[in-house]
PDB file of N, CA and C in Angstrom:
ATOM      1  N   UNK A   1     124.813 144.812 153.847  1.00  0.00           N
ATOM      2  CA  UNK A   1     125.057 143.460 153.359  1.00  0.00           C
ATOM      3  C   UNK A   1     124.213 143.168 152.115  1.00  0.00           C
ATOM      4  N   UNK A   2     122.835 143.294 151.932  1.00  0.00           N
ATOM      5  CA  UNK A   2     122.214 143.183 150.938  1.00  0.00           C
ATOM      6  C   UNK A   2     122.388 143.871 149.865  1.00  0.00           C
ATOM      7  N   UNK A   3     123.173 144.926 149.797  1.00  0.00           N
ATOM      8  CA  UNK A   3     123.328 146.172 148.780  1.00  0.00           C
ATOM      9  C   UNK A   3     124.907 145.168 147.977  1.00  0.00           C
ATOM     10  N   UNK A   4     125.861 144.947 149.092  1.00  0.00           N
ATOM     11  CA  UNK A   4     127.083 144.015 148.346  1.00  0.00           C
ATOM     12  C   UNK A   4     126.693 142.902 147.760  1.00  0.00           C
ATOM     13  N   UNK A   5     125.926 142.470 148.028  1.00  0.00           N
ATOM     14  CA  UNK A   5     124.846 140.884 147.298  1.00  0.00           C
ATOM     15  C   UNK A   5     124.463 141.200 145.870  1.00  0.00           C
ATOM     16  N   UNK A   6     123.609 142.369 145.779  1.00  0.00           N
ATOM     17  CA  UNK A   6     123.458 143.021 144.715  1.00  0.00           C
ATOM     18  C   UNK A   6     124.509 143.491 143.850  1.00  0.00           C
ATOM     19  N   UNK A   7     125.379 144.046 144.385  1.00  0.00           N
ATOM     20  CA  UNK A   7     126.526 144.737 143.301  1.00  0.00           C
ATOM     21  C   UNK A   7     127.303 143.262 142.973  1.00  0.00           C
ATOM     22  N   UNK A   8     127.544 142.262 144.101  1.00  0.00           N
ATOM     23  CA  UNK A   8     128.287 141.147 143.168  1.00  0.00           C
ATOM     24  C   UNK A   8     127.189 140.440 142.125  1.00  0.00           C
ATOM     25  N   UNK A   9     125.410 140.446 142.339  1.00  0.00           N
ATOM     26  CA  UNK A   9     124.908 139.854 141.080  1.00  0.00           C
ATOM     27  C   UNK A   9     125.347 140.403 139.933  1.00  0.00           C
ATOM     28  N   UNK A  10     125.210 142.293 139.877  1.00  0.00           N
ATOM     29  CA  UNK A  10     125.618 142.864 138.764  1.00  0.00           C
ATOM     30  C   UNK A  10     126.681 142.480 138.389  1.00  0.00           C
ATOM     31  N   UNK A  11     127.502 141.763 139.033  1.00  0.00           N
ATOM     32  CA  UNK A  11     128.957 142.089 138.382  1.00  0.00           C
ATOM     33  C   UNK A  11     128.968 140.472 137.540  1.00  0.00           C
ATOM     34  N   UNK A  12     128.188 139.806 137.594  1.00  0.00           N
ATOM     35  CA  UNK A  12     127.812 138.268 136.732  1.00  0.00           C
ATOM     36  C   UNK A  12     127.594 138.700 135.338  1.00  0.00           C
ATOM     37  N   UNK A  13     128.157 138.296 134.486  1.00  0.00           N
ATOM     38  CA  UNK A  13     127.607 138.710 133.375  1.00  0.00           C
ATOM     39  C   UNK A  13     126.807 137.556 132.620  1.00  0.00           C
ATOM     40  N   UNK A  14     126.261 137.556 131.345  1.00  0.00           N
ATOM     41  CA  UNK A  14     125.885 136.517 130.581  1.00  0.00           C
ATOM     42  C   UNK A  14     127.077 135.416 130.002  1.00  0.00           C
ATOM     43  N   UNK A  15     127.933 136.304 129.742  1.00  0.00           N
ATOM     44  CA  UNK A  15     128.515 135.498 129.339  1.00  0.00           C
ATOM     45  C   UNK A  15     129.458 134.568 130.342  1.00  0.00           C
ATOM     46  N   UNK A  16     129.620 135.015 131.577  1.00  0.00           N
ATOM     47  CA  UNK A  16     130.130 133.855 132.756  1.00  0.00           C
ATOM     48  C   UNK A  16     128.953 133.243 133.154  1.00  0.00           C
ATOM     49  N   UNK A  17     127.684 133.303 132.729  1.00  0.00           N
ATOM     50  CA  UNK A  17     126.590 132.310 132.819  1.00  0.00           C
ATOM     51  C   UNK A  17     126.825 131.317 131.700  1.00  0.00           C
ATOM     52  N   UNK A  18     127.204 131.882 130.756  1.00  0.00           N
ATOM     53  CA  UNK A  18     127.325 130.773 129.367  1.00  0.00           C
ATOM     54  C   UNK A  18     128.526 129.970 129.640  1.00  0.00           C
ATOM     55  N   UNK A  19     129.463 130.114 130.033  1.00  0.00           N
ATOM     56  CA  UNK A  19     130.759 129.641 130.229  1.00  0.00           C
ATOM     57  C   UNK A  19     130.719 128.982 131.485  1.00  0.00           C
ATOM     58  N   UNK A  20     129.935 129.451 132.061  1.00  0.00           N
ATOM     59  CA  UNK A  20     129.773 127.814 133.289  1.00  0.00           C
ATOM     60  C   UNK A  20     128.796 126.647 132.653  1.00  0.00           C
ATOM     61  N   UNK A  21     127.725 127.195 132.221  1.00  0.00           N
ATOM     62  CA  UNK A  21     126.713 126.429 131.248  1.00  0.00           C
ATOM     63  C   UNK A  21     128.174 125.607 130.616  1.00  0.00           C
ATOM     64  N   UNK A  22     128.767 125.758 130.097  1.00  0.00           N
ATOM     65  CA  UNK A  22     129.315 124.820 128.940  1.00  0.00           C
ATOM     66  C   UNK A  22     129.990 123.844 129.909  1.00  0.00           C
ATOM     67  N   UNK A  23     131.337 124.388 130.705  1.00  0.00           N
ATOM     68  CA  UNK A  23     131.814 123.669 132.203  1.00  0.00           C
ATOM     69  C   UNK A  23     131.051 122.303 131.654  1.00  0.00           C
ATOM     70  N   UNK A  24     129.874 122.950 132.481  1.00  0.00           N
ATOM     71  CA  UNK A  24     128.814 121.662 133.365  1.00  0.00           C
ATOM     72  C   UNK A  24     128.320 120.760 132.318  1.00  0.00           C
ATOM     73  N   UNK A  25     127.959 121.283 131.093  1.00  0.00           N
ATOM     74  CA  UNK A  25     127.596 120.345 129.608  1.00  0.00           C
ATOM     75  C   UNK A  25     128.650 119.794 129.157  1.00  0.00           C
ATOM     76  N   UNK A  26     129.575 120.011 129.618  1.00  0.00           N
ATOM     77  CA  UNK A  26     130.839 119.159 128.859  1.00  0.00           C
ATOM     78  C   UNK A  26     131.196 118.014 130.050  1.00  0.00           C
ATOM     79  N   UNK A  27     130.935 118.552 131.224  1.00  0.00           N
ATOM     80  CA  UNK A  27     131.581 117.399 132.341  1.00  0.00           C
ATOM     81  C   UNK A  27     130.123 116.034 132.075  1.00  0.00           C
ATOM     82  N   UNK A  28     128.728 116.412 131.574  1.00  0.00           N
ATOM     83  CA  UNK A  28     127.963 115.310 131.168  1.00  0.00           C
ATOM     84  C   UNK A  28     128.762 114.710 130.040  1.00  0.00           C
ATOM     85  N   UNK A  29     129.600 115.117 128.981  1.00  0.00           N
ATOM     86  CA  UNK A  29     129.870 114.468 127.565  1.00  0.00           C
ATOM     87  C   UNK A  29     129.253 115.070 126.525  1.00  0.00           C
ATOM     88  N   UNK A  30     128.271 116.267 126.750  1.00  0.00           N
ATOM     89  CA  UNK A  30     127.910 117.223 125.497  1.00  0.00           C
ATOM     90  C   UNK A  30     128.999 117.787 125.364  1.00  0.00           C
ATOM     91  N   UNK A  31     128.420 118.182 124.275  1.00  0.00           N
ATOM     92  CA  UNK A  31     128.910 119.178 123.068  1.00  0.00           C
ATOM     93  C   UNK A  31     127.910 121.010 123.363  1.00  0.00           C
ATOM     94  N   UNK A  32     128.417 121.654 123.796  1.00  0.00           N
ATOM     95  CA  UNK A  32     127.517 122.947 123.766  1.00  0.00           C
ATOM     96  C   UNK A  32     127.969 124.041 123.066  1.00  0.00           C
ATOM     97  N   UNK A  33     127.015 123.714 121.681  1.00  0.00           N
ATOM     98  CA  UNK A  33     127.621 124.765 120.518  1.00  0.00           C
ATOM     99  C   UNK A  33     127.347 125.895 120.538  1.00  0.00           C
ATOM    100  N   UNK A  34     127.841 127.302 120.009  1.00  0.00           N
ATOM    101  CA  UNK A  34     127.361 127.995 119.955  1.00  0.00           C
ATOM    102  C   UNK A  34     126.637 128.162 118.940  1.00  0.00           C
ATOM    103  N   UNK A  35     124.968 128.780 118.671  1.00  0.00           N
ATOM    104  CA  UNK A  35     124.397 128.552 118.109  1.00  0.00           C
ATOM    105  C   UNK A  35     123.863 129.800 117.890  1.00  0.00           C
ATOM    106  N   UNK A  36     124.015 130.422 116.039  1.00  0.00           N
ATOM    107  CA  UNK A  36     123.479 131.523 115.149  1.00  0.00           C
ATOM    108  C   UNK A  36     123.299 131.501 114.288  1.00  0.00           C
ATOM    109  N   UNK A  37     121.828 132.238 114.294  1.00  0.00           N
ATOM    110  CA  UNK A  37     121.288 131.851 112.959  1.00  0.00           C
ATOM    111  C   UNK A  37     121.069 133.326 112.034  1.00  0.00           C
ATOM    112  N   UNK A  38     121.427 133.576 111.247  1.00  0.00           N
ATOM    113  CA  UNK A  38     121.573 134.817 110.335  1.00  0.00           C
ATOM    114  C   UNK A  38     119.786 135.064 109.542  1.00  0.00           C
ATOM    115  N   UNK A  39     119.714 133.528 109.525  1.00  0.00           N
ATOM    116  CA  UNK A  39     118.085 133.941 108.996  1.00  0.00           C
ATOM    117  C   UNK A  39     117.006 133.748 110.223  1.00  0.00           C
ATOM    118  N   UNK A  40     117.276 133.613 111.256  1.00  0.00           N
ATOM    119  CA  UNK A  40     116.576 133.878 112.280  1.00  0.00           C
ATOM    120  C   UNK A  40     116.949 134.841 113.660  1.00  0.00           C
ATOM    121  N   UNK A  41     115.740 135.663 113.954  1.00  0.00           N
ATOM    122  CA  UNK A  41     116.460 135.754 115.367  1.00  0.00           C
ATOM    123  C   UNK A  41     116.097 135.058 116.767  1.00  0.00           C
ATOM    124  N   UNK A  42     116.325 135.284 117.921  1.00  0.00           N
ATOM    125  CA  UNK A  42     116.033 134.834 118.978  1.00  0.00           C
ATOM    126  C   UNK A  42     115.909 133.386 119.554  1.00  0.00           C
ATOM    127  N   UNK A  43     117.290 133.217 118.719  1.00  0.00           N
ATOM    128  CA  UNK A  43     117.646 132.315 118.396  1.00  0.00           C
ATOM    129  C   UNK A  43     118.264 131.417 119.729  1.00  0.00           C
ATOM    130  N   UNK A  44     117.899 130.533 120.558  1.00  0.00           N
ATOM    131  CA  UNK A  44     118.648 130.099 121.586  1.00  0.00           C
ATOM    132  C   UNK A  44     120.308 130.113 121.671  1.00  0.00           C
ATOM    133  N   UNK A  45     121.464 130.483 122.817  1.00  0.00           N
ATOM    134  CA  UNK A  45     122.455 130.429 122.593  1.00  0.00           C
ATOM    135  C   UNK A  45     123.299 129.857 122.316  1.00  0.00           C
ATOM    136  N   UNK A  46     123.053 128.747 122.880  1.00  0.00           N
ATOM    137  CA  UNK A  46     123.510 126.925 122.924  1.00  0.00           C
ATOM    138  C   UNK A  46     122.346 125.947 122.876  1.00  0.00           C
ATOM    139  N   UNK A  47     123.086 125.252 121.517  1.00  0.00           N
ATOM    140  CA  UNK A  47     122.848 123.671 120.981  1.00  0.00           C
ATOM    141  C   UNK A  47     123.735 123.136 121.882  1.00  0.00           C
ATOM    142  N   UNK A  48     123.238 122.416 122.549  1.00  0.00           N
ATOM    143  CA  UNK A  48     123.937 121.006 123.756  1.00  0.00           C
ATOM    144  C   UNK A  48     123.082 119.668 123.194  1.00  0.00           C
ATOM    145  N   UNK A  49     124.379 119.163 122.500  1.00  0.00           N
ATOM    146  CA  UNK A  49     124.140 117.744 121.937  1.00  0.00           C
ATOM    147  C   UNK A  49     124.937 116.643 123.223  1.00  0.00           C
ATOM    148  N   UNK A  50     123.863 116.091 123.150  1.00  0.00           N
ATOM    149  CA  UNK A  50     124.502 114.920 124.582  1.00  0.00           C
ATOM    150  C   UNK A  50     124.569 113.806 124.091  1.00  0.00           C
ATOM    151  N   UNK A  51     124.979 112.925 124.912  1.00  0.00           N
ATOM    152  CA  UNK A  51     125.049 111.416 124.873  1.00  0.00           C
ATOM    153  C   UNK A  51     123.470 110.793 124.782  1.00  0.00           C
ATOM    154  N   UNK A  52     123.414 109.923 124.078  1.00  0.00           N
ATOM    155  CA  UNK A  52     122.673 109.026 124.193  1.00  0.00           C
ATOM    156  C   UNK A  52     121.424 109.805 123.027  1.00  0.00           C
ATOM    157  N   UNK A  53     121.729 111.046 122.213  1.00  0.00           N
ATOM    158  CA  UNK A  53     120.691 111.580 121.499  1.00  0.00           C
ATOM    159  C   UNK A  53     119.464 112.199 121.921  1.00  0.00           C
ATOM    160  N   UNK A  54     120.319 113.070 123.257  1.00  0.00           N
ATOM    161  CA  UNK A  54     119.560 113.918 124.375  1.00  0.00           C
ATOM    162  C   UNK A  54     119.759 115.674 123.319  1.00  0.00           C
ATOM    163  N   UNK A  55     119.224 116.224 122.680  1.00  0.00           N
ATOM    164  CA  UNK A  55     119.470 117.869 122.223  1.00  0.00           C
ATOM    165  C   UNK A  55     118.718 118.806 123.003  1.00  0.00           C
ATOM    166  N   UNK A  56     119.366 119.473 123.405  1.00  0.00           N
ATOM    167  CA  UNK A  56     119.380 120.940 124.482  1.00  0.00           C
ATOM    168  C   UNK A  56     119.320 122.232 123.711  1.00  0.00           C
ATOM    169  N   UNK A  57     118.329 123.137 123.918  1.00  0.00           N
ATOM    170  CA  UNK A  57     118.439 124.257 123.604  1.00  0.00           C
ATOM    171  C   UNK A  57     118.445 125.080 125.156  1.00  0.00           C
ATOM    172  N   UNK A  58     119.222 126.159 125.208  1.00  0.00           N
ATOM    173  CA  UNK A  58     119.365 126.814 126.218  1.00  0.00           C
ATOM    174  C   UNK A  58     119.896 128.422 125.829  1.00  0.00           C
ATOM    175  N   UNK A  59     119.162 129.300 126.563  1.00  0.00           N
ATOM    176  CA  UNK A  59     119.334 130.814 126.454  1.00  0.00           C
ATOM    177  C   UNK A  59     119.695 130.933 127.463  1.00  0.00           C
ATOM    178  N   UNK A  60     120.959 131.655 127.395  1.00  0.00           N
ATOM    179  CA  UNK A  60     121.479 132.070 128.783  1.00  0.00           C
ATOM    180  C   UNK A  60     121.468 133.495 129.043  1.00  0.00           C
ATOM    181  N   UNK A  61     121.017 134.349 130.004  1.00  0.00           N
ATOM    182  CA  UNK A  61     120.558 135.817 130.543  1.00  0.00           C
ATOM    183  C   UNK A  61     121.499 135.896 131.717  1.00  0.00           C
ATOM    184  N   UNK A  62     121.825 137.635 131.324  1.00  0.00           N
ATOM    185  CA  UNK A  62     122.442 137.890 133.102  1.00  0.00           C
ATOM    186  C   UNK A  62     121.812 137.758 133.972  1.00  0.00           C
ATOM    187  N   UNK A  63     122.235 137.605 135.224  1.00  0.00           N
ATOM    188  CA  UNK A  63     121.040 137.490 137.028  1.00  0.00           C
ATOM    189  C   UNK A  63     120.361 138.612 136.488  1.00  0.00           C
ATOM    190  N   UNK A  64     118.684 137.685 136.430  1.00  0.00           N
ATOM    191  CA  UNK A  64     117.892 139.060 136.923  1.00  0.00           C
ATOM    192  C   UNK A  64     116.638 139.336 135.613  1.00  0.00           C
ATOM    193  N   UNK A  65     117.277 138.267 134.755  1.00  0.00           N
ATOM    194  CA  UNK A  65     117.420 139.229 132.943  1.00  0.00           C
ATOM    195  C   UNK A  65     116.115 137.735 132.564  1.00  0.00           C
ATOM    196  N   UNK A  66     115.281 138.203 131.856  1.00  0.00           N
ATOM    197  CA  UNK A  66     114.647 136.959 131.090  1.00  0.00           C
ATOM    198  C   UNK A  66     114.722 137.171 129.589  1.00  0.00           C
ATOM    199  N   UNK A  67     114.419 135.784 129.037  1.00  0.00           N
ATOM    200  CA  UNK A  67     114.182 135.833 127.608  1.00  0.00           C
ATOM    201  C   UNK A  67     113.142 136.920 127.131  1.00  0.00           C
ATOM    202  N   UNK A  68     113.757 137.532 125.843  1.00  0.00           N
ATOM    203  CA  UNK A  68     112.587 139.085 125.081  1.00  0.00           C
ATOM    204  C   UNK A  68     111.112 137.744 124.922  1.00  0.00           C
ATOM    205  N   UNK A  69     110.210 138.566 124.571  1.00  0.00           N
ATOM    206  CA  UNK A  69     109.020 137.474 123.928  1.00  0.00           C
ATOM    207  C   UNK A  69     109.356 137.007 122.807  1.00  0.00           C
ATOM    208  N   UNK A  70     110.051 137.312 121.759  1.00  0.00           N
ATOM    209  CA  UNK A  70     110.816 136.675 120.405  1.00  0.00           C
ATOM    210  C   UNK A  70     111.611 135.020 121.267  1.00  0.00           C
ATOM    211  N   UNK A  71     112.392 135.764 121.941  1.00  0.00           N
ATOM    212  CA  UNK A  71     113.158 134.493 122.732  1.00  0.00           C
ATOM    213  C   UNK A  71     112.197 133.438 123.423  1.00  0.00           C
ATOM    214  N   UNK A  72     111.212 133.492 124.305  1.00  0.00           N
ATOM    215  CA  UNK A  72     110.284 132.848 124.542  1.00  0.00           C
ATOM    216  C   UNK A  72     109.445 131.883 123.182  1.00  0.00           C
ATOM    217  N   UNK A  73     109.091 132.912 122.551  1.00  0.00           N
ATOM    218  CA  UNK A  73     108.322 131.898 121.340  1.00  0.00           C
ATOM    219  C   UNK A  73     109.114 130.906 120.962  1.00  0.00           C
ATOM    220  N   UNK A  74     110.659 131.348 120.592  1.00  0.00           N
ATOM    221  CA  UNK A  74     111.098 130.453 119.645  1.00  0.00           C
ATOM    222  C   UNK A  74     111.695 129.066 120.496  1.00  0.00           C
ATOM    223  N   UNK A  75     112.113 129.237 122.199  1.00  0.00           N
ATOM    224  CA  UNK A  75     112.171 128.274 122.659  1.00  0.00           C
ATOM    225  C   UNK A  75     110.272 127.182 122.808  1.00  0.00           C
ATOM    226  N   UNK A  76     109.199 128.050 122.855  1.00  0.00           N
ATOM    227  CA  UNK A  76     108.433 127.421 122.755  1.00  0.00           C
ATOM    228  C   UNK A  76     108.000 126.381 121.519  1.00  0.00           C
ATOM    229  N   UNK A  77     108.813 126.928 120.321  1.00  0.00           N
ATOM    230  CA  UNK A  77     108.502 126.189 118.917  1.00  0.00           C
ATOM    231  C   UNK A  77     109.283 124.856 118.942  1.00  0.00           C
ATOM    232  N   UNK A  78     110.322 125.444 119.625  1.00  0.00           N
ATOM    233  CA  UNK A  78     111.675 124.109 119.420  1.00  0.00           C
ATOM    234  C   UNK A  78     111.056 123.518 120.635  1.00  0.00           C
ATOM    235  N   UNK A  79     110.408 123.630 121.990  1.00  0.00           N
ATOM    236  CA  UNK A  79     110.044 122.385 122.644  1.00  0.00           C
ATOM    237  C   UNK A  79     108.762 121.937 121.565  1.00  0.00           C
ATOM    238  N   UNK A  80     107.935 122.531 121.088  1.00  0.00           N
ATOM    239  CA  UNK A  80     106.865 121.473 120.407  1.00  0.00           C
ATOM    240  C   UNK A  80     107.075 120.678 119.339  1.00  0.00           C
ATOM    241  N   UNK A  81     108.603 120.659 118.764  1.00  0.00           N
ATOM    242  CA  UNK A  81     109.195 119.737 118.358  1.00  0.00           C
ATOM    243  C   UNK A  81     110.071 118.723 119.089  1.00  0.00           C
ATOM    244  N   UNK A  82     110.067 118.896 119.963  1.00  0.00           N
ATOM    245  CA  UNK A  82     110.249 117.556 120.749  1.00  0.00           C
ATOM    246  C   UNK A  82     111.642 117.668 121.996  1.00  0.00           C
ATOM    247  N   UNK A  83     112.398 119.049 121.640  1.00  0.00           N
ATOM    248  CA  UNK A  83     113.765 118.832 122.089  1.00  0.00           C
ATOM    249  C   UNK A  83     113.295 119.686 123.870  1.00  0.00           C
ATOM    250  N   UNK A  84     114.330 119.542 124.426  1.00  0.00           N
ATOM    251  CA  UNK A  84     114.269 120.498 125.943  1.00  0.00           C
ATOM    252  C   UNK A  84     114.921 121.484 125.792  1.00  0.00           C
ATOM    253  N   UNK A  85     114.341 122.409 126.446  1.00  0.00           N
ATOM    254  CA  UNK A  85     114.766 123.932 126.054  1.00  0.00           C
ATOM    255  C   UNK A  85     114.407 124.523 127.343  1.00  0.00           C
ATOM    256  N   UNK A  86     115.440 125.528 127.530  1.00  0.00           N
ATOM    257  CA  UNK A  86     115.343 126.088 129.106  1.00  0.00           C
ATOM    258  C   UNK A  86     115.983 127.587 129.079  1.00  0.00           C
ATOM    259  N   UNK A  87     115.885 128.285 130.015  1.00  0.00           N
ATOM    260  CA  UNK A  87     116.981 129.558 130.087  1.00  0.00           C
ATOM    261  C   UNK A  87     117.390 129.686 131.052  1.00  0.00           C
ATOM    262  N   UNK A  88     118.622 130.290 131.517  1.00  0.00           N
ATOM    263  CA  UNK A  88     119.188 130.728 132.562  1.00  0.00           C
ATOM    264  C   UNK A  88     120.033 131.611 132.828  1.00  0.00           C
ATOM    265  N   UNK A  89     120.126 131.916 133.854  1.00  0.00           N
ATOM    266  CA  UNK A  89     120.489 133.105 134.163  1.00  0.00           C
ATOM    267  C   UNK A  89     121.265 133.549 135.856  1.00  0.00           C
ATOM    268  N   UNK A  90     121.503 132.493 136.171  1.00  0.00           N
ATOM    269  CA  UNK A  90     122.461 132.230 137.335  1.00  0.00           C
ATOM    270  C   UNK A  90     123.149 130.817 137.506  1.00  0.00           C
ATOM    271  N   UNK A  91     123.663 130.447 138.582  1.00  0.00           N
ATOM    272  CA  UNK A  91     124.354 129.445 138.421  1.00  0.00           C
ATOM    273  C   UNK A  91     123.675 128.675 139.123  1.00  0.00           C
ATOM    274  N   UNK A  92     123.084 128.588 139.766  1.00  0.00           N
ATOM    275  CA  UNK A  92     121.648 127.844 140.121  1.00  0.00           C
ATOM    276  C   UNK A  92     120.855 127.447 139.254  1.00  0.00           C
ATOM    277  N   UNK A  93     120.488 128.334 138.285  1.00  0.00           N
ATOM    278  CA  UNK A  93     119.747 127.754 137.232  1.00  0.00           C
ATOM    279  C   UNK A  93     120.620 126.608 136.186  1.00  0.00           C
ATOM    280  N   UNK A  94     121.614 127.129 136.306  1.00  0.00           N
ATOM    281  CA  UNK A  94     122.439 126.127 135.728  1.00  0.00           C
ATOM    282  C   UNK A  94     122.270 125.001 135.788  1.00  0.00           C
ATOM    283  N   UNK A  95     122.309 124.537 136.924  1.00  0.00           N
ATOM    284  CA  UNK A  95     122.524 123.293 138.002  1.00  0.00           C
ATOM    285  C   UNK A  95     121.214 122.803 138.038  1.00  0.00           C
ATOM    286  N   UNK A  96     120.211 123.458 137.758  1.00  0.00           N
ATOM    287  CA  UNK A  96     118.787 122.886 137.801  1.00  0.00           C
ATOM    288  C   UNK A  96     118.552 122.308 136.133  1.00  0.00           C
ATOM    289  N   UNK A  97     119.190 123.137 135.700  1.00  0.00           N
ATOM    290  CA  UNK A  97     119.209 122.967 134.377  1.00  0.00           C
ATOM    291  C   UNK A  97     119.684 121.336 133.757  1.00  0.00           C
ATOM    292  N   UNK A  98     121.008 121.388 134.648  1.00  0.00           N
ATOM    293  CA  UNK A  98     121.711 120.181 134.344  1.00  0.00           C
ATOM    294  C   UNK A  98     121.291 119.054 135.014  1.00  0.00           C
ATOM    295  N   UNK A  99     120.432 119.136 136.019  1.00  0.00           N
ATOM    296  CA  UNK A  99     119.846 118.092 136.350  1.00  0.00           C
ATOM    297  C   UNK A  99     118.638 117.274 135.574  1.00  0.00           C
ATOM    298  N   UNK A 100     117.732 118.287 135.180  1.00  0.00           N
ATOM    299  CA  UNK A 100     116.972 117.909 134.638  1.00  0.00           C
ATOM    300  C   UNK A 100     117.847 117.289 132.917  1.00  0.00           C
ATOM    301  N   UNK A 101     118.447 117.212 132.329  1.00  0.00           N
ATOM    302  CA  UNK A 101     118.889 116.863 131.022  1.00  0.00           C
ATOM    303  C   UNK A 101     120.162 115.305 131.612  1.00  0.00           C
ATOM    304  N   UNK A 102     120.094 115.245 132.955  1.00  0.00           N
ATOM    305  CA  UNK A 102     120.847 113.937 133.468  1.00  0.00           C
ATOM    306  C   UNK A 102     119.403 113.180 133.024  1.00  0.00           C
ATOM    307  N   UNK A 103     118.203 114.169 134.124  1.00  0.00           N
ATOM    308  CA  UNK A 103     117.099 112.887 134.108  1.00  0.00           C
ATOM    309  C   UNK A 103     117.145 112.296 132.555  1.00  0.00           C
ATOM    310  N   UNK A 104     116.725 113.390 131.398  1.00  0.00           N
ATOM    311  CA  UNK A 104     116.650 112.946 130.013  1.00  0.00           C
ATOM    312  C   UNK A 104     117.879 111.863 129.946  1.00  0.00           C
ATOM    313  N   UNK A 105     118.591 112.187 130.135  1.00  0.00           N
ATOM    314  CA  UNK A 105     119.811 110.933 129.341  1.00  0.00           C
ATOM    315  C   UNK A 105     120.105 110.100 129.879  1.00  0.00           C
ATOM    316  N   UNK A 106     119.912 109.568 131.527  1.00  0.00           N
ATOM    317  CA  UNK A 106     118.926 108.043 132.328  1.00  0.00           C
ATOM    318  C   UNK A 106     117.727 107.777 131.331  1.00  0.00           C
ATOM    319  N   UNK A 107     116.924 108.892 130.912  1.00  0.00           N
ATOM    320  CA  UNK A 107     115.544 108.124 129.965  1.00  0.00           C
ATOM    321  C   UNK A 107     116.032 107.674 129.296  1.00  0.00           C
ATOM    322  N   UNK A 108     117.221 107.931 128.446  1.00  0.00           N
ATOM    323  CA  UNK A 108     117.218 107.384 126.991  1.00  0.00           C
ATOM    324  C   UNK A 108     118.602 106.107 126.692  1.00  0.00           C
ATOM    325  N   UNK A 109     118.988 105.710 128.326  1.00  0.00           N
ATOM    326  CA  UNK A 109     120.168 105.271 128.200  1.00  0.00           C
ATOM    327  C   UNK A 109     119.137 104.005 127.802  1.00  0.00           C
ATOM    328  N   UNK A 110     120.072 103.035 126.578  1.00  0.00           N
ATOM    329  CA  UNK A 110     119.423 101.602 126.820  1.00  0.00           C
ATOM    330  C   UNK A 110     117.958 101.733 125.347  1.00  0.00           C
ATOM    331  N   UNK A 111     118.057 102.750 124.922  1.00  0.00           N
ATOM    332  CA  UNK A 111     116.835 102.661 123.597  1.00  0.00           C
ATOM    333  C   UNK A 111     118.090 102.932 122.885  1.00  0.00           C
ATOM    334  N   UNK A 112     117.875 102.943 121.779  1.00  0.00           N
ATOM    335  CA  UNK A 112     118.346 102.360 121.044  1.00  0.00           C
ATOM    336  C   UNK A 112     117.487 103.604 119.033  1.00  0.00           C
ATOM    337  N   UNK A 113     118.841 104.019 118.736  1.00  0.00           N
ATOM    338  CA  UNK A 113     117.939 105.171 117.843  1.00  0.00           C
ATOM    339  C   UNK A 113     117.934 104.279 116.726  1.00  0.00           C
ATOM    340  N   UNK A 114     116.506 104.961 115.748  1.00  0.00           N
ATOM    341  CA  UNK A 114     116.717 104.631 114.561  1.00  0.00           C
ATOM    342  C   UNK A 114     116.776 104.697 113.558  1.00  0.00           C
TER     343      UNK A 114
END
C-alpha cells in the first residue's frame, strides 16, 4: 500500500500543481500569470494579482521537490518588499496556500489604495 502512495505522488507533476494553483486563484477573482523573466532567473512561477490589491508570488514544485537556493533568495527579496510569496508542491499546499492570501484580502477589504 505505501509503495502505490508513492508511485501515484510520482505520477503528480509540477505542472498539475500549477494548474490546480490557478483553479483555486481564479475561483478567489485573481489573475495567476505566468511569470518570466529573461533577465532574471529563479524567477517565481506565478504572479497572482487579486482583488482588493493583494500580489502573490508563488513557485510551484513536484511532491517532494523544493525551491533551488536561487529560488529561495529571490522569493525572499520579493517578500522584503512587501508582497506574499510561498511555494508548493502538492495540493495541500495549495489549499494552505490559498487560505492564507483569503486572510490577506479580508485584511485589505475596506482600505482603500492610493
Amino acid at each position: 500500500m505505501l509503495l502505490l502512495k508513492k508511485i501515484n505522488q510520482k505520477s503528480v507533476s509540477e505542472k498539475d500543481i500549477e494548474k490546480y494553483l490557478c483553479v483555486e486563484i481564479k475561483k478567489l477573482g485573481g489573475r495567476p500569470y505566468k511569470f518570466n523573466s529573461p533577465a532574471r532567473r529563479a524567477i517565481p512561477d506565478r504572479l497572482c494579482v487579486m482583488p482588493f490589491g493583494v500580489t502573490v508570488f508563488i513557485e510551484c514544485k513536484r511532491p517532494n521537490e523544493k525551491p533551488t537556493a536561487a529560488q529561495y533568495e529571490e522569493l525572499a527579496q520579493i517578500n522584503k518588499l512587501g508582497h506574499f510569496t510561498t511555494w508548493v508542491s502538492s495540493r495541500e499546499e495549495v489549499q494552505t496556500a490559498i487560505q492564507q492570501i483569503k486572510t490577506l484580502i479580508e485584511g485589505k477589504k475596506g482600505v482603500k489604495n492610493v
